[in-house]
C-alpha atoms as a PDB file:
ATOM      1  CA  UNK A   1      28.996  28.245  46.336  1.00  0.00           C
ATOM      2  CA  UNK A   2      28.731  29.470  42.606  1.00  0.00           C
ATOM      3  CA  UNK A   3      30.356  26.553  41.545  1.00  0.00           C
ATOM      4  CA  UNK A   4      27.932  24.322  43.537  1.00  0.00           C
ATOM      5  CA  UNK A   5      24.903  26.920  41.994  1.00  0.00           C
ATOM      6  CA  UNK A   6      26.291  26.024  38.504  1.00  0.00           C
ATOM      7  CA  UNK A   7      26.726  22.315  39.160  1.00  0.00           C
ATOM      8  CA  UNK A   8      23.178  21.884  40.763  1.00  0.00           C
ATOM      9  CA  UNK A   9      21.701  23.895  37.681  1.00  0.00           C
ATOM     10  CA  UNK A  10      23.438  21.649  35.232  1.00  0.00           C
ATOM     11  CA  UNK A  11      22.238  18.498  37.165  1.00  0.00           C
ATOM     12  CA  UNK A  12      18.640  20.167  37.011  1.00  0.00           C
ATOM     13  CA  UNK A  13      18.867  20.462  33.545  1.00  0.00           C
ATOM     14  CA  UNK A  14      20.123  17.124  32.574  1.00  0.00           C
ATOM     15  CA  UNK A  15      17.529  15.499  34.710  1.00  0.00           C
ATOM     16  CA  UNK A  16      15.065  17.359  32.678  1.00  0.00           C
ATOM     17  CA  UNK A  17      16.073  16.321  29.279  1.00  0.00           C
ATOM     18  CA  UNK A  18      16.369  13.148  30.365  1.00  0.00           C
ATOM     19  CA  UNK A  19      12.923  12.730  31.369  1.00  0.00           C
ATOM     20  CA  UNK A  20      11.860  14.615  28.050  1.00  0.00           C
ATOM     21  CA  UNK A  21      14.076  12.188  26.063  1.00  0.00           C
ATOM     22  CA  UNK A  22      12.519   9.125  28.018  1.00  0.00           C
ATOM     23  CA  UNK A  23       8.985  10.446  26.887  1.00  0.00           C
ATOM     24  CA  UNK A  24       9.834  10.630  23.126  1.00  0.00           C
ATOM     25  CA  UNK A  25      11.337   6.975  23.626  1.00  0.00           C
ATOM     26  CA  UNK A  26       8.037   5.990  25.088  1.00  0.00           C
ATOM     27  CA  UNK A  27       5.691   7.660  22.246  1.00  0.00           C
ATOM     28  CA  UNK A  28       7.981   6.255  19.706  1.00  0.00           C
ATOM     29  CA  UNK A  29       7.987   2.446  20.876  1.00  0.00           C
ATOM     30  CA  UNK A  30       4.414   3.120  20.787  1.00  0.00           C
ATOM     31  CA  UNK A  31       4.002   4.265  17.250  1.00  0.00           C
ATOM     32  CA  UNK A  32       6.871   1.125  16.635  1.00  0.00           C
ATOM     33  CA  UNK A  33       4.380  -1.283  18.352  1.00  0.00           C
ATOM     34  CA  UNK A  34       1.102  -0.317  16.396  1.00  0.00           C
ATOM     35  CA  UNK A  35       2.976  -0.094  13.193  1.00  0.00           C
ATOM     36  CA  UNK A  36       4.060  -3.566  13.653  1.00  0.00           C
ATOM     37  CA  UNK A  37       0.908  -4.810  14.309  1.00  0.00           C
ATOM     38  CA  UNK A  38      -0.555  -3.190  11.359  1.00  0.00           C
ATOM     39  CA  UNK A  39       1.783  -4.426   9.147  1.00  0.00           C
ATOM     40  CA  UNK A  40       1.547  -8.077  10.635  1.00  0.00           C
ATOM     41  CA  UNK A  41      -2.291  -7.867  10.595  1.00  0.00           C
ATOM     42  CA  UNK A  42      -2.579  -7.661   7.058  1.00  0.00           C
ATOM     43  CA  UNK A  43      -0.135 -10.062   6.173  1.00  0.00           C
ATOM     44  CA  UNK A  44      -1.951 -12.524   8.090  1.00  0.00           C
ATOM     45  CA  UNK A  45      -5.226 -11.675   5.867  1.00  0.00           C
ATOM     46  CA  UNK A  46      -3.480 -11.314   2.178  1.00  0.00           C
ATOM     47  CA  UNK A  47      -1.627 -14.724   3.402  1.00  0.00           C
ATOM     48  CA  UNK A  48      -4.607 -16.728   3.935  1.00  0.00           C
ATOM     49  CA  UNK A  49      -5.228 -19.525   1.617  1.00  0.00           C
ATOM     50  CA  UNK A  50      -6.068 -22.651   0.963  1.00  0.00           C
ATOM     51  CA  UNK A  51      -2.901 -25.118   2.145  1.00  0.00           C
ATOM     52  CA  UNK A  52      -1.306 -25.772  -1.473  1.00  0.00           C
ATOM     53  CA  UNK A  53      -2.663 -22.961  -3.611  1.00  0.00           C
ATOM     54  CA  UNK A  54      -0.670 -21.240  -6.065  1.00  0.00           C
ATOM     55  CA  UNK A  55      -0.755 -17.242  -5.118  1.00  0.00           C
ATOM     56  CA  UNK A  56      -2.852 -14.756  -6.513  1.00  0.00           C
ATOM     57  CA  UNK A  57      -1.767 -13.038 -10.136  1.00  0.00           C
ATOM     58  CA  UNK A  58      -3.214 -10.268  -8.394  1.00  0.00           C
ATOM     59  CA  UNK A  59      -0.274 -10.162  -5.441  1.00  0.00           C
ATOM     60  CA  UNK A  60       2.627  -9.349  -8.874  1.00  0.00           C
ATOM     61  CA  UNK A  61       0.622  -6.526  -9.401  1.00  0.00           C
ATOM     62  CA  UNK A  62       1.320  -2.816  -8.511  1.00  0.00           C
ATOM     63  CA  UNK A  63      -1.498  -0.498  -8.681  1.00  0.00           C
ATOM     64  CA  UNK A  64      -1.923   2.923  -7.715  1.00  0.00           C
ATOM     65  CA  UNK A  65      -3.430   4.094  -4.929  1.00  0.00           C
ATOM     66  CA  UNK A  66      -7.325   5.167  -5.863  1.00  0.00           C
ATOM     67  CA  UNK A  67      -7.257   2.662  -8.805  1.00  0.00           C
ATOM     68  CA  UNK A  68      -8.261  -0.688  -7.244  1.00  0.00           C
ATOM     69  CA  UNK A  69     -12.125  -0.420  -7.533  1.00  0.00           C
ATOM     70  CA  UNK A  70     -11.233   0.348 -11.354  1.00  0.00           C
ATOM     71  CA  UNK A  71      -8.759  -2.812 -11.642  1.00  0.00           C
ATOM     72  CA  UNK A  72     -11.167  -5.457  -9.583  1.00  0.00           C
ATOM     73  CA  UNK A  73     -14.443  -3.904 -11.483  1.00  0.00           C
ATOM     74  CA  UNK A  74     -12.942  -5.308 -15.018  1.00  0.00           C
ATOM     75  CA  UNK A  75     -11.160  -8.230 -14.054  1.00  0.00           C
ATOM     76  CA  UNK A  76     -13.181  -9.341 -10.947  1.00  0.00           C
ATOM     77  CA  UNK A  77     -12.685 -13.196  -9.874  1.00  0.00           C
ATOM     78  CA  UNK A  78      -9.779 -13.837 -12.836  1.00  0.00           C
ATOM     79  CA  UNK A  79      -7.591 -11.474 -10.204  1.00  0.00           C
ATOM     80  CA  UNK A  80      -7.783 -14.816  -8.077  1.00  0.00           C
ATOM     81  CA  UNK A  81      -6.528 -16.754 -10.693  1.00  0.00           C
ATOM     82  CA  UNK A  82      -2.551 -17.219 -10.467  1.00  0.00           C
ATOM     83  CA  UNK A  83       0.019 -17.420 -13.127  1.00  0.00           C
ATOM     84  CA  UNK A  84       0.630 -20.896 -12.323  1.00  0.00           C
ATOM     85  CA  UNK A  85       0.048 -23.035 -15.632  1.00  0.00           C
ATOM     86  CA  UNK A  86      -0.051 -26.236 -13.507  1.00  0.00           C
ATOM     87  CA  UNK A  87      -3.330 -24.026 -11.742  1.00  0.00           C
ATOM     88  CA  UNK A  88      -6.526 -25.591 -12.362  1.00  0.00           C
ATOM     89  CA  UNK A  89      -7.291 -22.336 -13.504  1.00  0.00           C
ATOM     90  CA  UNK A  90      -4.499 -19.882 -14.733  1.00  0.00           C
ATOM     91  CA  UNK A  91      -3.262 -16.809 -17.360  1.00  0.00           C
ATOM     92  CA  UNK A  92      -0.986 -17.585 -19.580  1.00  0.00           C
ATOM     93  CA  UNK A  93       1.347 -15.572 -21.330  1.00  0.00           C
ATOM     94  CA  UNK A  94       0.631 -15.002 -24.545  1.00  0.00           C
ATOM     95  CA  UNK A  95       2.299 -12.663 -26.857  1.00  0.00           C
ATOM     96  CA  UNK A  96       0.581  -9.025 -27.840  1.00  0.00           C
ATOM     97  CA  UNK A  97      -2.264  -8.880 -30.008  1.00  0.00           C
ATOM     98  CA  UNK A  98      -0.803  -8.185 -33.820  1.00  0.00           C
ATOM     99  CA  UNK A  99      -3.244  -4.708 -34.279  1.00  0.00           C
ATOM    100  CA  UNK A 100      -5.002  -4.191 -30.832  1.00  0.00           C
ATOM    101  CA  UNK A 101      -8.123  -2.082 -31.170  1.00  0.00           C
ATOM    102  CA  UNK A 102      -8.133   1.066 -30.290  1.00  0.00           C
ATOM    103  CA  UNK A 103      -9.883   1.909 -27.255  1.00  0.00           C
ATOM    104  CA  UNK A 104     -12.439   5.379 -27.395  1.00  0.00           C
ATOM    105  CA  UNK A 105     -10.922   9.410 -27.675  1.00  0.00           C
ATOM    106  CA  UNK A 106     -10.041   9.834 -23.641  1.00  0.00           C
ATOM    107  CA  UNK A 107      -9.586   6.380 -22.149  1.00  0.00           C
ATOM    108  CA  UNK A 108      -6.295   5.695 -20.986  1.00  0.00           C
ATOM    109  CA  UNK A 109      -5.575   1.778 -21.170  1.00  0.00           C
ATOM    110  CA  UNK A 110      -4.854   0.290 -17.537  1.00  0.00           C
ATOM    111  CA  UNK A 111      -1.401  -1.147 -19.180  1.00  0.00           C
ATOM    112  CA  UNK A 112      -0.141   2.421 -18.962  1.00  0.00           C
ATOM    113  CA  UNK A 113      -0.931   2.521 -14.705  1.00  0.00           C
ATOM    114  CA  UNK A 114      -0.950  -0.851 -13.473  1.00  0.00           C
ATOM    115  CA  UNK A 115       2.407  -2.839 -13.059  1.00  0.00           C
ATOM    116  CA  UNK A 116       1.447  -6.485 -13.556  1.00  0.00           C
ATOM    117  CA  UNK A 117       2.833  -9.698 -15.270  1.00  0.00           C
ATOM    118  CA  UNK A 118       3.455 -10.101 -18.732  1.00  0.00           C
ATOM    119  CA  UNK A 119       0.041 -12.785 -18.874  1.00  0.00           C
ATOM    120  CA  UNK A 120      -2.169  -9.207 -18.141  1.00  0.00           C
ATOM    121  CA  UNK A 121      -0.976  -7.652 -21.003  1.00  0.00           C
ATOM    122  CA  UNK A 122      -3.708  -8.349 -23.134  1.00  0.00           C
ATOM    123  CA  UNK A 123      -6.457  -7.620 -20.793  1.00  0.00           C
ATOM    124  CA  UNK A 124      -4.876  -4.303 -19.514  1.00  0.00           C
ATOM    125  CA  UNK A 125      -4.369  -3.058 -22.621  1.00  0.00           C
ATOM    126  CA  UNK A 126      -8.045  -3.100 -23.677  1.00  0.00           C
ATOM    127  CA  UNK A 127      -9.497  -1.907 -20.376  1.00  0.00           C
ATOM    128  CA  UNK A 128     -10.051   1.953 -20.736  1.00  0.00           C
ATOM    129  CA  UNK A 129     -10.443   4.321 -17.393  1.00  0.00           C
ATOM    130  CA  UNK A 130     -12.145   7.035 -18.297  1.00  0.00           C
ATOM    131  CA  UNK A 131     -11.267  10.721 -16.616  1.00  0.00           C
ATOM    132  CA  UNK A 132     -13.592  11.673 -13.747  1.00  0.00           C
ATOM    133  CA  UNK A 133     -17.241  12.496 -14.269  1.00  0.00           C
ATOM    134  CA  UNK A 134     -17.212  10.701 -17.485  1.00  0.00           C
ATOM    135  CA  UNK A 135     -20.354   8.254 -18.339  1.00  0.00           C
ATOM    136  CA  UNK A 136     -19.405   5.519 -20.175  1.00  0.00           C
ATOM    137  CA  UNK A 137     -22.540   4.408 -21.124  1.00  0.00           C
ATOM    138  CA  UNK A 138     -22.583   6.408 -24.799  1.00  0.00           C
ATOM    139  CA  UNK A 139     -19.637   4.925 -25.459  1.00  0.00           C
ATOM    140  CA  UNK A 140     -20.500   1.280 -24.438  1.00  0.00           C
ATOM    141  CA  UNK A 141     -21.990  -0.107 -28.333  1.00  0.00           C
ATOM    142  CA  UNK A 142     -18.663   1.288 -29.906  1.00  0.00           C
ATOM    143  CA  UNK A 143     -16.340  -0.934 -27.993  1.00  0.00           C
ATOM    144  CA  UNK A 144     -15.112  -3.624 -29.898  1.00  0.00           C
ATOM    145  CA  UNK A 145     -14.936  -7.319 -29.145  1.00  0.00           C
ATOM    146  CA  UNK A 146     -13.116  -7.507 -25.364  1.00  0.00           C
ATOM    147  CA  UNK A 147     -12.835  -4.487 -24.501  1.00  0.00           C
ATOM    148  CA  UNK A 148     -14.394  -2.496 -21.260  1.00  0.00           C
ATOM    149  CA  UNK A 149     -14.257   0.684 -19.841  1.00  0.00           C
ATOM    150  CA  UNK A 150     -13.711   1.660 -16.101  1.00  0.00           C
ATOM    151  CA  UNK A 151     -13.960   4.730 -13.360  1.00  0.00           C
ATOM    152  CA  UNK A 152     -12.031   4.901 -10.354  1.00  0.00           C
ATOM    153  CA  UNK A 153     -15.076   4.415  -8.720  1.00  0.00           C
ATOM    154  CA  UNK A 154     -15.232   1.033  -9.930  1.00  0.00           C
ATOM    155  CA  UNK A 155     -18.169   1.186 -12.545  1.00  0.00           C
ATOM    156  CA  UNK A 156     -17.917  -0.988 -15.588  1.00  0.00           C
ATOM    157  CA  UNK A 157     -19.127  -0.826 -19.183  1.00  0.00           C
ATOM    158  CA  UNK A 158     -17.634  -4.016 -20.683  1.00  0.00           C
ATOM    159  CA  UNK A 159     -18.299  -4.928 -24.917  1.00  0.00           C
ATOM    160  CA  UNK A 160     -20.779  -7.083 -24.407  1.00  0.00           C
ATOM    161  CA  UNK A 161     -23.235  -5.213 -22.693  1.00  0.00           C
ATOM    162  CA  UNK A 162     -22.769  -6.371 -19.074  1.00  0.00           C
ATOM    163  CA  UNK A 163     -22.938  -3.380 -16.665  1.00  0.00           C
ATOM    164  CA  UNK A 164     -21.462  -2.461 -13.138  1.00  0.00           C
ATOM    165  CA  UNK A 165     -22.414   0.605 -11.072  1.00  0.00           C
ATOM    166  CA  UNK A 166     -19.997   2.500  -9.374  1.00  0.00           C
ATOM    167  CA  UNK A 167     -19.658   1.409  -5.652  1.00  0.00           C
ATOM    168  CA  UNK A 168     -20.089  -2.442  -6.180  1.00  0.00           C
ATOM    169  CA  UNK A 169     -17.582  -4.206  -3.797  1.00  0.00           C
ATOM    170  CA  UNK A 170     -15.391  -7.195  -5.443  1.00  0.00           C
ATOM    171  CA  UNK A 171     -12.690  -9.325  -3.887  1.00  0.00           C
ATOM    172  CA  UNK A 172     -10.058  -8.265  -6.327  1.00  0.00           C
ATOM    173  CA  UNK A 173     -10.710  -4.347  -5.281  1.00  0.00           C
ATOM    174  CA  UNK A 174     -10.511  -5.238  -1.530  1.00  0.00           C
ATOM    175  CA  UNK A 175      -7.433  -7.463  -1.822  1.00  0.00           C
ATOM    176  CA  UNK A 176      -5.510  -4.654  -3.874  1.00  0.00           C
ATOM    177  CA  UNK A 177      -6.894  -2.571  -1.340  1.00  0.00           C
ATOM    178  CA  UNK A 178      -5.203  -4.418   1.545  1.00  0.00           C
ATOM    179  CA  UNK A 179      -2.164  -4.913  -0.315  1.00  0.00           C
ATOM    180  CA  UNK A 180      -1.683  -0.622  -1.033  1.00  0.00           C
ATOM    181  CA  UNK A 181      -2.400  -0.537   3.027  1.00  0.00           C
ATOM    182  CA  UNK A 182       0.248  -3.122   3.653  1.00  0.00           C
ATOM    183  CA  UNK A 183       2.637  -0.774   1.660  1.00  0.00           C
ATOM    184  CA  UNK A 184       1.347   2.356   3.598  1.00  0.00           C
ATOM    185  CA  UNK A 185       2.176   0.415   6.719  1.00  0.00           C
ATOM    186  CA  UNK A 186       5.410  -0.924   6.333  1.00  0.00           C
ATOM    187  CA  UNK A 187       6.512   2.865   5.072  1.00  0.00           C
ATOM    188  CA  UNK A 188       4.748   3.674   8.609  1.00  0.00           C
ATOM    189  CA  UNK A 189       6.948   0.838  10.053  1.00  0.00           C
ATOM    190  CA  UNK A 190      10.080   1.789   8.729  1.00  0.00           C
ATOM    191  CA  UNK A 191      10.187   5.067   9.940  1.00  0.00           C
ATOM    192  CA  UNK A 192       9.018   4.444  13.309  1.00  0.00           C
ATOM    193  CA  UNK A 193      11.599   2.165  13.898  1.00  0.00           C
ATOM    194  CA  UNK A 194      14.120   4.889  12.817  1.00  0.00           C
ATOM    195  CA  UNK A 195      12.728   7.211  15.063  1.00  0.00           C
ATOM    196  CA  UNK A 196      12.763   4.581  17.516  1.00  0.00           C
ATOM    197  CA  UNK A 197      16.524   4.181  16.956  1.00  0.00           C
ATOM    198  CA  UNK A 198      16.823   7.745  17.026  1.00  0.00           C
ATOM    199  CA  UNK A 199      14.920   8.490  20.504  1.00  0.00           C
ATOM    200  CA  UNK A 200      16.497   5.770  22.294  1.00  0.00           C
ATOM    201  CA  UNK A 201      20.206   7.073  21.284  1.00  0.00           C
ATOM    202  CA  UNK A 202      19.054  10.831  22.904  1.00  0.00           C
ATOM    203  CA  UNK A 203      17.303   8.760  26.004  1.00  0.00           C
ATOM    204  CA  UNK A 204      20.692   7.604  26.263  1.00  0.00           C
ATOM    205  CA  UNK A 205      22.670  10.463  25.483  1.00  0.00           C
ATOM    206  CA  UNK A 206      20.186  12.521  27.885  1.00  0.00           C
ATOM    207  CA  UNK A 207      20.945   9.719  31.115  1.00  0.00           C
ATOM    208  CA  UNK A 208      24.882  10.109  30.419  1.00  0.00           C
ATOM    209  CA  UNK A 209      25.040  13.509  30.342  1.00  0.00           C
ATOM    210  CA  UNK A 210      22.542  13.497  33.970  1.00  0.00           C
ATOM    211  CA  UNK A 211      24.516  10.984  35.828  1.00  0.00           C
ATOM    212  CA  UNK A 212      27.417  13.188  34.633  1.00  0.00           C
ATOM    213  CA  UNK A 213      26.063  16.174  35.956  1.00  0.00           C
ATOM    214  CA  UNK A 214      25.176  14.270  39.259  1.00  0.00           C
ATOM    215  CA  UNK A 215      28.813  13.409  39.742  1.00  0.00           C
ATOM    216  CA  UNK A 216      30.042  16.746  38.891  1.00  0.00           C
ATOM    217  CA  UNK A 217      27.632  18.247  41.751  1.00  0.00           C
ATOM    218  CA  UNK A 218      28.313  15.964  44.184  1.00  0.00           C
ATOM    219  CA  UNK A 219      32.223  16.729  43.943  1.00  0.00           C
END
């Protein structure tokens, strides 16, 4: 009788990680599944151009997280414009400017945190982002010929006078947008699927160790 007590507990127990282990199998298939879709959602949008078109300069460059209104605020439609020299409309790469200008006390050029192709150089280099809660405006008549400053909000104070307030949308700013959220989701992705992996191998760990707990009671 004890033994049978024992075997029956065992059997109970078993049964009971097992269904536990079949639940975490189910939530994590789930969080697999919506992961998935995420990531193939957006690489249906960032994918979608015109049959024949050279890609976006804009998809060879890396920019932090926060930074995109800055980035599509100075460069705006050019973004769209790929490094593709047999493009209709293109950057090419030319070398660094002999003695750049410098750029006011406090503005950190975008070269310094944006990854981007060698053709950007020049641009990056003489777009300032100003720290938080700065107004660029004072500044603005002391920038010299190219040059523009930016907030992470997105407003613009370029050399020539033209003007952006903070909070205008652009293409470029959405599209690195979607691109930072196709990273997040493919991080997302990747470690669903290992939890995934990980649930399924204690699902079947869990049914092994019940069916052996089954036979053991029914001897």
């Amino acid at each position: 009788r004890a033994a049978f007590e024992k075997a029956e507990a065992m059997r109970a127990w078993a049964a009971a990680a097992h269904a536990e282990a079949g639940r975490a199998a189910t939530a994590a298939s789930g969080e697999r599944a919506r992961a998935a879709a995420e990531v193939d959602a957006l690489k249906a949008v960032l994918s979608s151009r015109e049959p024949g078109a050279a890609a976006p300069i804009l998809d060879q460059v890396g920019v932090p997280a926060g930074l995109e209104a800055a980035l599509g605020a100075a460069l705006g439609e050019a973004l769209e414009s790929p490094s593709d020299e047999a493009s209709p409309r293109h950057w090419r790469n030319l070398p660094p400017l002999d003695t750049p200008a410098p750029l006011p006390e406090g503005a950190v050029p975008l070269s310094r945190l944006v990854e981007a192709p060698a053709a950007l150089s020049r641009a990056l280099a003489q777009i300032g982002l100003l720290p938080r809660g700065t107004d660029g405006a004072p500044l603005q008549a002391a920038l010299k010929p190219g040059q523009s400053l930016v907030t992470e909000e997105g407003a613009l104070w370029r050399w020539d006078g033209h003007t952006t307030r903070a909070g205008a949308p652009t293409p470029g700013a959405v599209r690195l947008a979607q691109r930072n959220a196709l990273r997040a989701a493919e991080s997302r992705l990747d470690k669903a699927e290992a939890e995934a992996a990980t649930t399924d191998a204690a699902r079947a760990e869990a049914a092994r160790q019940e069916e052996e707990a089954r036979r053991t009671e029914a001897a």
